[in-house]
C-alpha atoms as a PDB file:
ATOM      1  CA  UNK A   1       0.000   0.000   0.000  1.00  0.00           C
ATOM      2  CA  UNK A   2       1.413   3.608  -1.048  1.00  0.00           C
ATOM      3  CA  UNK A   3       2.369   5.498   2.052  1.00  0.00           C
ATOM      4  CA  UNK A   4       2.963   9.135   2.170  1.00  0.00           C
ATOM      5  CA  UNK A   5       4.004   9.270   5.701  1.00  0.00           C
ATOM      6  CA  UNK A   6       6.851   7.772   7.431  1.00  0.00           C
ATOM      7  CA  UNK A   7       7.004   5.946  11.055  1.00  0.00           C
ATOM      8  CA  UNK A   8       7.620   9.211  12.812  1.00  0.00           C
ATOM      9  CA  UNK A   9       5.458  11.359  11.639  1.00  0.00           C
ATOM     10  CA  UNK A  10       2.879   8.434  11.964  1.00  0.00           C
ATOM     11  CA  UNK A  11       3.916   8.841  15.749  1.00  0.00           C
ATOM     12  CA  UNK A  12       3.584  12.395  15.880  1.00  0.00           C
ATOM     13  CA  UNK A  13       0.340  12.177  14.001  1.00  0.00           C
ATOM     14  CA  UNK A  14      -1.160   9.879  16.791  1.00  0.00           C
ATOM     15  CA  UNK A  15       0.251  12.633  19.779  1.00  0.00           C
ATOM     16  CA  UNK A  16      -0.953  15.638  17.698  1.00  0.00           C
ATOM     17  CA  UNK A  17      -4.812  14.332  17.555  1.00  0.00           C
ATOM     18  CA  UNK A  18      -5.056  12.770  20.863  1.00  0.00           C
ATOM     19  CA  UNK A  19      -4.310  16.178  22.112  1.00  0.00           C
ATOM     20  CA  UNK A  20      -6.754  17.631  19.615  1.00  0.00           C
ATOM     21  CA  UNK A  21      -9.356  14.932  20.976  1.00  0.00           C
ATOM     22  CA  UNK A  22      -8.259  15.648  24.730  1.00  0.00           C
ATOM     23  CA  UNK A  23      -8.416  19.216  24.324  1.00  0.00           C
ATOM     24  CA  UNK A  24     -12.049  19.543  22.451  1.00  0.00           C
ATOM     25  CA  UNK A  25     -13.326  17.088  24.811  1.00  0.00           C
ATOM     26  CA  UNK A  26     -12.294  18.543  27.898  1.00  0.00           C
ATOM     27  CA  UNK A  27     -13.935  22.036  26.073  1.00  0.00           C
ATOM     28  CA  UNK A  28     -17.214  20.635  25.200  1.00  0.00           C
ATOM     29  CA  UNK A  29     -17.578  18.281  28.495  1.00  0.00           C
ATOM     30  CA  UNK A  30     -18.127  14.926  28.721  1.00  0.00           C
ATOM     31  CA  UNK A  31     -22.000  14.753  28.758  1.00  0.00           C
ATOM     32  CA  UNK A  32     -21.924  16.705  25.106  1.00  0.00           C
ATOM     33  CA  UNK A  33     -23.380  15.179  22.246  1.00  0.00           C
ATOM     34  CA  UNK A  34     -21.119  13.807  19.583  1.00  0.00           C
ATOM     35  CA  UNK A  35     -22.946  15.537  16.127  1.00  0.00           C
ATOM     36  CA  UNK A  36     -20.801  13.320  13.738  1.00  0.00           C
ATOM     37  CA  UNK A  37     -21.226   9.980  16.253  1.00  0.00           C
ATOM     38  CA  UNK A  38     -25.169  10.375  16.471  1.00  0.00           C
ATOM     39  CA  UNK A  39     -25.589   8.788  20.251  1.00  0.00           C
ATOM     40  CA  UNK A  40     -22.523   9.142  21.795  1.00  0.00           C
ATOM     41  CA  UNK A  41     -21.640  11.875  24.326  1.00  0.00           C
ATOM     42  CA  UNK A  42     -17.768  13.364  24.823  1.00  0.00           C
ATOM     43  CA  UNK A  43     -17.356  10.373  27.214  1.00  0.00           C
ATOM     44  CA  UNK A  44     -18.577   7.205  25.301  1.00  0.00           C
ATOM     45  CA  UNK A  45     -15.814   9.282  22.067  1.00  0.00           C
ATOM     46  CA  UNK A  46     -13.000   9.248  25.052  1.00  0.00           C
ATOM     47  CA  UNK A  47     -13.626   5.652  26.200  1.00  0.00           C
ATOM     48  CA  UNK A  48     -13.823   4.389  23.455  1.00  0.00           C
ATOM     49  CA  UNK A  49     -10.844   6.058  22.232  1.00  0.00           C
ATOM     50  CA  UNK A  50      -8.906   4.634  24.955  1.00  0.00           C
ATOM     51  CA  UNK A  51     -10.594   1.283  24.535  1.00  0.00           C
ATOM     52  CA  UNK A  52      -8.916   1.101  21.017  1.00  0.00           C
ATOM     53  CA  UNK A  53      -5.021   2.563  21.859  1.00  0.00           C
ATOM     54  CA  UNK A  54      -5.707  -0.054  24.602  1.00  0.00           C
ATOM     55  CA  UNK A  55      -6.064  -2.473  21.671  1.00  0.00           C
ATOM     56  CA  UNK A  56      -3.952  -1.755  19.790  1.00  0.00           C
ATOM     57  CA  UNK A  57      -0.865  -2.050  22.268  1.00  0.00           C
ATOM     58  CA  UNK A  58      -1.726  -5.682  22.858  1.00  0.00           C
ATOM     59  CA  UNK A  59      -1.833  -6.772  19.372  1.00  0.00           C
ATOM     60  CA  UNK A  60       1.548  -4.555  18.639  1.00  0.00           C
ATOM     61  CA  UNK A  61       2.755  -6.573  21.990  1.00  0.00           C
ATOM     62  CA  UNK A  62       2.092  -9.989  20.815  1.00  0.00           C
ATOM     63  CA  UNK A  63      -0.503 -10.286  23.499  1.00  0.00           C
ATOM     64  CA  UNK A  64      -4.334 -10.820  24.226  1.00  0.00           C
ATOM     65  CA  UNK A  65      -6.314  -7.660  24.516  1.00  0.00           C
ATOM     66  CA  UNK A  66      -8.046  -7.286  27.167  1.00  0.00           C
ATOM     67  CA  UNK A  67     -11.936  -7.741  26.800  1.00  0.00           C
ATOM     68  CA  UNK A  68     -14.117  -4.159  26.041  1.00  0.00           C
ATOM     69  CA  UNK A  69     -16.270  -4.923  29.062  1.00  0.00           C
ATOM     70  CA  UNK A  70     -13.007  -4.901  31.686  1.00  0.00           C
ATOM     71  CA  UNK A  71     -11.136  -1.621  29.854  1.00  0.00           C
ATOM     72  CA  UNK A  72     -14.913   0.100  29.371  1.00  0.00           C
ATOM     73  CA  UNK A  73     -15.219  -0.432  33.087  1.00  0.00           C
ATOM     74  CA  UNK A  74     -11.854   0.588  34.026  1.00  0.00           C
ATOM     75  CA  UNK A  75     -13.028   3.963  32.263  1.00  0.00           C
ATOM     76  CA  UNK A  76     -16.255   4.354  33.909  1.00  0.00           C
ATOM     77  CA  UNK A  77     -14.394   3.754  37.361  1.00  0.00           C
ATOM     78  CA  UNK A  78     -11.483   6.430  36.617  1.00  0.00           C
ATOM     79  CA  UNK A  79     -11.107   9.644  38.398  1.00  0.00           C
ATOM     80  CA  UNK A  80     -10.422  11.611  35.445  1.00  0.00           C
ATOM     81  CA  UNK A  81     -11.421  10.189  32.187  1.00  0.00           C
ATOM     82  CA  UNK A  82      -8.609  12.375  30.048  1.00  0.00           C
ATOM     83  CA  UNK A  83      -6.190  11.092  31.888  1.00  0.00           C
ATOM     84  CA  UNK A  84      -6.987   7.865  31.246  1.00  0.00           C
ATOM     85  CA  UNK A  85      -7.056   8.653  27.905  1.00  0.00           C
ATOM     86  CA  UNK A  86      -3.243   9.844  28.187  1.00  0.00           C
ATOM     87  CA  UNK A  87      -2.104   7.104  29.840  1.00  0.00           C
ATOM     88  CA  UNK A  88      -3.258   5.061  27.369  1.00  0.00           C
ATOM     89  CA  UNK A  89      -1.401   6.728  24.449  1.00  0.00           C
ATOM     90  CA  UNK A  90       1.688   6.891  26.658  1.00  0.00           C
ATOM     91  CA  UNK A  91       1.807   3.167  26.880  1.00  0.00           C
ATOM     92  CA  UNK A  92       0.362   3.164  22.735  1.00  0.00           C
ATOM     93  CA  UNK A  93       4.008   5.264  21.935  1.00  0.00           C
ATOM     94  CA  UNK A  94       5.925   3.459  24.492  1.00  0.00           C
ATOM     95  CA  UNK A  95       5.349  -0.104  22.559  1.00  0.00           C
ATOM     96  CA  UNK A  96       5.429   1.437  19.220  1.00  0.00           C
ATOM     97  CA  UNK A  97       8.534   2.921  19.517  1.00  0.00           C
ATOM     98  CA  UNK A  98       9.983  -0.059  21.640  1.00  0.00           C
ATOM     99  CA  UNK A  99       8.487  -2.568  18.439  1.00  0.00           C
ATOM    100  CA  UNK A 100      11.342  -3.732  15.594  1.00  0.00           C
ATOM    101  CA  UNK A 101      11.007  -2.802  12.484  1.00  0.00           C
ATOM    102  CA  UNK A 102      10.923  -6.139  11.043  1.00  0.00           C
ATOM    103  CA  UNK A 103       7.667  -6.489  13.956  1.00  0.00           C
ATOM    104  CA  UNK A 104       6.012 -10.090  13.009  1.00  0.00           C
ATOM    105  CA  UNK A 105       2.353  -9.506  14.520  1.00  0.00           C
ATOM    106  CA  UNK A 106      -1.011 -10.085  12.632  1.00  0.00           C
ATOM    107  CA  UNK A 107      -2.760  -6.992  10.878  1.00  0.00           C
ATOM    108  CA  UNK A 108      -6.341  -7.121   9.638  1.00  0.00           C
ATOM    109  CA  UNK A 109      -6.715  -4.733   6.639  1.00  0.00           C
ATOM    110  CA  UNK A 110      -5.733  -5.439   3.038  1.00  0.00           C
ATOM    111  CA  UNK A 111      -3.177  -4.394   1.113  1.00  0.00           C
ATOM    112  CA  UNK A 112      -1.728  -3.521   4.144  1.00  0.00           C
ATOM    113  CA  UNK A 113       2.745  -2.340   4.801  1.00  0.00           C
ATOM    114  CA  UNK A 114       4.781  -4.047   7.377  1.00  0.00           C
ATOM    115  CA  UNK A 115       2.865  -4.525  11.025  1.00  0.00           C
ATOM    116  CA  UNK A 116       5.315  -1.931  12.825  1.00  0.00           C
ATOM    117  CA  UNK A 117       3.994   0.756  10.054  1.00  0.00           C
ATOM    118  CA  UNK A 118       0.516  -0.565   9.767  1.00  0.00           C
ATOM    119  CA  UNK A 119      -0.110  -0.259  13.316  1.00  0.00           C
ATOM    120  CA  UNK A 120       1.336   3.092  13.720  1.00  0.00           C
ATOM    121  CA  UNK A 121      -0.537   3.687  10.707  1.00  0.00           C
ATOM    122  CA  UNK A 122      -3.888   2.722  11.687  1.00  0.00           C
ATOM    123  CA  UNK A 123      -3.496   4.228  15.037  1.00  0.00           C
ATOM    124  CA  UNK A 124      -2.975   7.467  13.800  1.00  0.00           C
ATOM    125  CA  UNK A 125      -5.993   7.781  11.603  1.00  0.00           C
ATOM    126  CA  UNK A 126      -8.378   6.130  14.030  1.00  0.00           C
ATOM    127  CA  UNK A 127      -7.101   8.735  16.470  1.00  0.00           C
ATOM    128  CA  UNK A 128      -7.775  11.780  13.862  1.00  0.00           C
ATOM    129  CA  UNK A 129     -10.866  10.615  12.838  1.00  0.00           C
ATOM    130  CA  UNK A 130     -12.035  10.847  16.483  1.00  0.00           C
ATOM    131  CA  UNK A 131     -10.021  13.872  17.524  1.00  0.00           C
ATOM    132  CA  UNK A 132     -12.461  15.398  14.228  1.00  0.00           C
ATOM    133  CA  UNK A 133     -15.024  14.303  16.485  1.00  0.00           C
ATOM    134  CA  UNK A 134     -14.525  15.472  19.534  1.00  0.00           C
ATOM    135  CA  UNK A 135     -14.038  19.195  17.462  1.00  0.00           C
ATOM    136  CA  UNK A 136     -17.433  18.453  15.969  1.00  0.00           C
ATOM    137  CA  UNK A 137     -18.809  18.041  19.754  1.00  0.00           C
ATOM    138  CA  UNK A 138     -17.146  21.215  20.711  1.00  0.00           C
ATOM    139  CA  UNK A 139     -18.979  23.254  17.310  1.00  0.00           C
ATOM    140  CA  UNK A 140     -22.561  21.310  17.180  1.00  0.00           C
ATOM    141  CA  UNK A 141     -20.897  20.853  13.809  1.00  0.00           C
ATOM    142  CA  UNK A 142     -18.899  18.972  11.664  1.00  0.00           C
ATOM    143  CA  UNK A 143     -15.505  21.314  10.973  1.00  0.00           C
ATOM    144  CA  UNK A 144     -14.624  22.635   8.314  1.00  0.00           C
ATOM    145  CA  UNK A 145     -11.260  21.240   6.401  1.00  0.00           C
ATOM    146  CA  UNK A 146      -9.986  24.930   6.639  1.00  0.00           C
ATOM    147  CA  UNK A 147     -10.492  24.510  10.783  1.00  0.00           C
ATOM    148  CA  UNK A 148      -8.784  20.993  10.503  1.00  0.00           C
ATOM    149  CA  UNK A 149      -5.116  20.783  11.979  1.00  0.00           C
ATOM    150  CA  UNK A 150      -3.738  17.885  10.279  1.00  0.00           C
ATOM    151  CA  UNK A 151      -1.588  18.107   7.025  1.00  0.00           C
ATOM    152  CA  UNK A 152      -2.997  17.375   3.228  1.00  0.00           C
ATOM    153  CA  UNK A 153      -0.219  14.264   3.062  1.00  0.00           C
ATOM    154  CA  UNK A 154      -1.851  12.857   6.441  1.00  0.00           C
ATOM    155  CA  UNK A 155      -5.419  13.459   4.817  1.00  0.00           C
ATOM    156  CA  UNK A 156      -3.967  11.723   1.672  1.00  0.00           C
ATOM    157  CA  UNK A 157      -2.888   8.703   3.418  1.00  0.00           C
ATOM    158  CA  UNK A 158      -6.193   8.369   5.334  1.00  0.00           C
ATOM    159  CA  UNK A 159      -7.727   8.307   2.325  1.00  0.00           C
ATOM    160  CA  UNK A 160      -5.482   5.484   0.798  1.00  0.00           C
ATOM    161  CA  UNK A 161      -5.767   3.330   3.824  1.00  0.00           C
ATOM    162  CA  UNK A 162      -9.659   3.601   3.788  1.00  0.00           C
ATOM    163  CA  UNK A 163     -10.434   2.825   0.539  1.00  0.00           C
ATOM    164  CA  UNK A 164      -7.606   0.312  -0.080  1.00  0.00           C
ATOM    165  CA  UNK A 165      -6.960  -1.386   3.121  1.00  0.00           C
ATOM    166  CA  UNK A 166     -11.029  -0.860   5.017  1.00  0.00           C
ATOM    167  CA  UNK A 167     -13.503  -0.993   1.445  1.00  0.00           C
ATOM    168  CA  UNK A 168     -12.476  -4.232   0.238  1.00  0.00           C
ATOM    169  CA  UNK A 169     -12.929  -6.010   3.559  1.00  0.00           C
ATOM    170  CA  UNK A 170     -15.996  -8.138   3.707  1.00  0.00           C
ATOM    171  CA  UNK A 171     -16.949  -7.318   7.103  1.00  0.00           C
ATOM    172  CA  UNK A 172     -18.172  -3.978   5.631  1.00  0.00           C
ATOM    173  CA  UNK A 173     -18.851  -5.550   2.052  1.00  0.00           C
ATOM    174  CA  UNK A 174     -20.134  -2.116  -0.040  1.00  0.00           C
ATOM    175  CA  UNK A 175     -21.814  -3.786  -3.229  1.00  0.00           C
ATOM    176  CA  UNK A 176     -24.277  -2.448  -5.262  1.00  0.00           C
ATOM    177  CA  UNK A 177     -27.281  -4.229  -7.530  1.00  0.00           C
ATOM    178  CA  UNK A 178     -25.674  -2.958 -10.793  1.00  0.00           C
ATOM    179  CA  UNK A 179     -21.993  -2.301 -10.964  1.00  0.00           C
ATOM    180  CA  UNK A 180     -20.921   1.435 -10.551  1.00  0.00           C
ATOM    181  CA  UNK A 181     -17.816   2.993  -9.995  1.00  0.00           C
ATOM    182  CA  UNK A 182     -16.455   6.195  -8.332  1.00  0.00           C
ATOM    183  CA  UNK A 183     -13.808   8.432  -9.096  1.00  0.00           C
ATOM    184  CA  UNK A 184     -12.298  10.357  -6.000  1.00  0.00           C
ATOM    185  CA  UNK A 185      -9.748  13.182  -6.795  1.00  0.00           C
ATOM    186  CA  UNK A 186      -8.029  15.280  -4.664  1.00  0.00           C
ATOM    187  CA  UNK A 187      -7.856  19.496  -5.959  1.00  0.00           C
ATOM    188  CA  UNK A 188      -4.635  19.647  -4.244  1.00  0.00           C
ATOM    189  CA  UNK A 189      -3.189  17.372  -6.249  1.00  0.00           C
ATOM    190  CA  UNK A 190      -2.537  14.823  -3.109  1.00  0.00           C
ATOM    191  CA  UNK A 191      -3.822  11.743  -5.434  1.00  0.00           C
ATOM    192  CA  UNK A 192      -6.907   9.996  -7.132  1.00  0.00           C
ATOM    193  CA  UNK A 193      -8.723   6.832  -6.768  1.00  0.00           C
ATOM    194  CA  UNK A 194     -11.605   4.805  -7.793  1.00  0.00           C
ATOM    195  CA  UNK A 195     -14.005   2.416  -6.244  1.00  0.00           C
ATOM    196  CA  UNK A 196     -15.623  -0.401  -8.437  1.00  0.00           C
ATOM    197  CA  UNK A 197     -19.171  -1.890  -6.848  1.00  0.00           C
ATOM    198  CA  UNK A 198     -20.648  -4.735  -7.703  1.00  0.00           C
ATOM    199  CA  UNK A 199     -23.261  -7.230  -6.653  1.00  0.00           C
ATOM    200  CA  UNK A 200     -20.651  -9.300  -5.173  1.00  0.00           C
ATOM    201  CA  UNK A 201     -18.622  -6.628  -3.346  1.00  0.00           C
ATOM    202  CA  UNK A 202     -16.131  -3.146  -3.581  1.00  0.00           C
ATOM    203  CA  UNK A 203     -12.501  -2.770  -4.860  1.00  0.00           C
ATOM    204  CA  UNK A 204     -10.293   0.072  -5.216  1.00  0.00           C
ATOM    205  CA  UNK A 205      -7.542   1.093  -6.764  1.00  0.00           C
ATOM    206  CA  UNK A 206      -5.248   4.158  -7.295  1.00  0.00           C
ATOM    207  CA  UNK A 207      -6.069   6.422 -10.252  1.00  0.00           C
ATOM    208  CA  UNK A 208      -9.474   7.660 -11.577  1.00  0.00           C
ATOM    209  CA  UNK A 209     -11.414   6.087 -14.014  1.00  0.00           C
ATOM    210  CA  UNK A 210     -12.216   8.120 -17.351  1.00  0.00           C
ATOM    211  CA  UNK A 211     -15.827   6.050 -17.325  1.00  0.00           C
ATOM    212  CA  UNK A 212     -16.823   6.553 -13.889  1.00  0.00           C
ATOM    213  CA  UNK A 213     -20.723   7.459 -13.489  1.00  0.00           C
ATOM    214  CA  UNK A 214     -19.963   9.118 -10.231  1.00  0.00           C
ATOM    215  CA  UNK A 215     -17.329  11.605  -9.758  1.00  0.00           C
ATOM    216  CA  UNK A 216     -15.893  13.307  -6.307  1.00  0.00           C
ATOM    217  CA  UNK A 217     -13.454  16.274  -6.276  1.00  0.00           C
ATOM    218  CA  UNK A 218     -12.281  18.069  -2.825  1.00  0.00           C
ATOM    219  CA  UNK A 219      -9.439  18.690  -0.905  1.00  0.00           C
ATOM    220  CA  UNK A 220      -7.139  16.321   1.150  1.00  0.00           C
ATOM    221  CA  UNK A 221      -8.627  17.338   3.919  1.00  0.00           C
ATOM    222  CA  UNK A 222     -12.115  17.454   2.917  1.00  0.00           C
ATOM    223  CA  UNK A 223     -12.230  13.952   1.190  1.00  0.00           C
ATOM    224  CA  UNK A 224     -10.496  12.681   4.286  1.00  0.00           C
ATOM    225  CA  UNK A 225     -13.183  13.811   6.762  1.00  0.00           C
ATOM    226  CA  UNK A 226     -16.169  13.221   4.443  1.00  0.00           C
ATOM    227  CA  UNK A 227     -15.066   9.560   3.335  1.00  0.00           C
ATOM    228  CA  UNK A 228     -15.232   8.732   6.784  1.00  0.00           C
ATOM    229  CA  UNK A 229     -18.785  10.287   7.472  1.00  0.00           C
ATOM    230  CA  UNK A 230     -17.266  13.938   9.069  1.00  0.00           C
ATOM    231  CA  UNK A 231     -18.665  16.305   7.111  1.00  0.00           C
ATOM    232  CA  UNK A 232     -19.872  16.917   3.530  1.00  0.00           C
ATOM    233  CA  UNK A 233     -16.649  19.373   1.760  1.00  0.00           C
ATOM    234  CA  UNK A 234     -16.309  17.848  -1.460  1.00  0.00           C
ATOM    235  CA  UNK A 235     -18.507  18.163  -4.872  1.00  0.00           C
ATOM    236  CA  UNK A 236     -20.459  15.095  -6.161  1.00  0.00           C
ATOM    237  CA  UNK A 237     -20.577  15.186  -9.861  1.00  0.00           C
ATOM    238  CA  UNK A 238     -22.691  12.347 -11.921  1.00  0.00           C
ATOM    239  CA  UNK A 239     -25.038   9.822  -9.605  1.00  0.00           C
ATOM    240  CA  UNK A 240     -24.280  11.089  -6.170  1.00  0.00           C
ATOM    241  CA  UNK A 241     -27.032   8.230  -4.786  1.00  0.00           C
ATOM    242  CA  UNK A 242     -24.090   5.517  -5.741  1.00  0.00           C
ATOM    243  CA  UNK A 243     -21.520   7.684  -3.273  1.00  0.00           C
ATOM    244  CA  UNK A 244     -24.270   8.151  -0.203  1.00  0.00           C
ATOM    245  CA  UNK A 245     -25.164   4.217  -0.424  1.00  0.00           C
ATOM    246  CA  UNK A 246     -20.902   3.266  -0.466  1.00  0.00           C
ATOM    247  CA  UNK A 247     -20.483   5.867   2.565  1.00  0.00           C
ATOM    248  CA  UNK A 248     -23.316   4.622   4.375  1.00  0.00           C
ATOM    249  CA  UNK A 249     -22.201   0.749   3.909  1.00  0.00           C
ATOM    250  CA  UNK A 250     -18.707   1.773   4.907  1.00  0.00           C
ATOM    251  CA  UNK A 251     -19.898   3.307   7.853  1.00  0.00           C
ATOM    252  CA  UNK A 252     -16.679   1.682   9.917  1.00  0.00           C
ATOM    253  CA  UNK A 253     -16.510   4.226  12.873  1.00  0.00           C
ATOM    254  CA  UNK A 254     -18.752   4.213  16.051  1.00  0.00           C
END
């Protein structure tokens, strides 16, 4: 899988948004509603946050995660919830950085680069999707990509890891009666890509179709956030019903 990004900045990506996520949260409060997680309040975006760094640091360990019931009650019993959340990340970093390169654990999405970096990876957009969230509880709003803090090449990577490594999995399965496919492009010239659906299932690829019925332009940033259900900043060109029925099959966060 293309990656824009290298280990570090990975790294610093996961710090930068979980103090995005800590800082919005601890602004909006933890009993605020969650616009772009319809349901959840600041505290079910935090714990769950920490549920998942929590996670993650077992499987980059070698080890059995803990069960959701135990960590989610380990939350709910804390003193103060954010800080928690940090030590969680602490101990995230601490085994990333402490993991070998050559790091021989499992990883679950396709098309996927070596577990070290797909870890780091993964951990880094699952923590700025949610950080996005805990923004949108602080507005009542989605934000805006101009009120986003992350860089186009970190938006650009996102993108590549959701629609090559998360679309194709069965588990989320976006298929469509008739086959269709979508052309995604980025205005900053960050990349394009395009999603093929058929009755069977989704795959993706890099480049845009010339034949595509549906066509999506927007920035980095925008496509990012909007691919992943935050927000709407991108234009829809062709049969925009074929785009709203892949986003809401490959609704894969909350």
């Amino acid at each position: 899988m293309p990656n824009t990004l290298d280990f570090r900045d990975l790294g610093e990506g996961i710090g930068d948004a979980t103090a995005v996520l800590r800082n919005n949260a601890a602004a909006a409060g933890l009993d605020a509603p969650v616009p772009t997680c319809p349901g959840w309040t600041v505290r079910d975006l935090i714990t769950h946050q920490g549920l998942i760094h929590r996670w993650a640091t077992a499987n980059v360990r070698g080890v059995a995660p803990r069960p959701d019931a135990e960590v989610e009650a380990e939350a709910a019993a804390s003193v103060d919830l954010l800080e928690w959340l940090d030590d969680g990340l602490v101990d995230l970093l601490n085994a990333l950085a402490a993991a070998p390169e050559d790091l021989d654990v499992q990883f679950f999405l396709f098309d996927a680069p070596p577990p070290r970096q797909a870890w780091t990876r993964r951990q880094c957009h699952e923590t700025t999707i949610h950080a996005v969230d805990a923004m949108a509880a602080k507005l009542g709003r989605a934000p805006r990509p101009d009120e986003l803090w992350f860089s186009p090449a970190l938006a650009r990577d996102g993108i590549d890891e959701l629609l090559l490594g998360f679309a194709p999995r069965p588990k989320y399965g976006p298929r469509r009666p008739e086959p269709a496919e979508i052309a995604i492009t980025t205005d900053d010239g960050l990349g394009a890509w395009t999603v093929s659906l058929t009755p069977d299932g989704c795959t993706a690829r890099v480049g845009a179709s010339d034949t595509a019925g549906t066509r999506v332009t927007g920035s980095a940033r925008g496509l990012y956030a909007g691919l992943w259900n935050r927000g709407r900043d991108y234009v829809v060109e062709g049969d925009a019903a074929v785009l709203e029925s892949f986003l809401e099959q490959l609704r894969v966060s909350w």
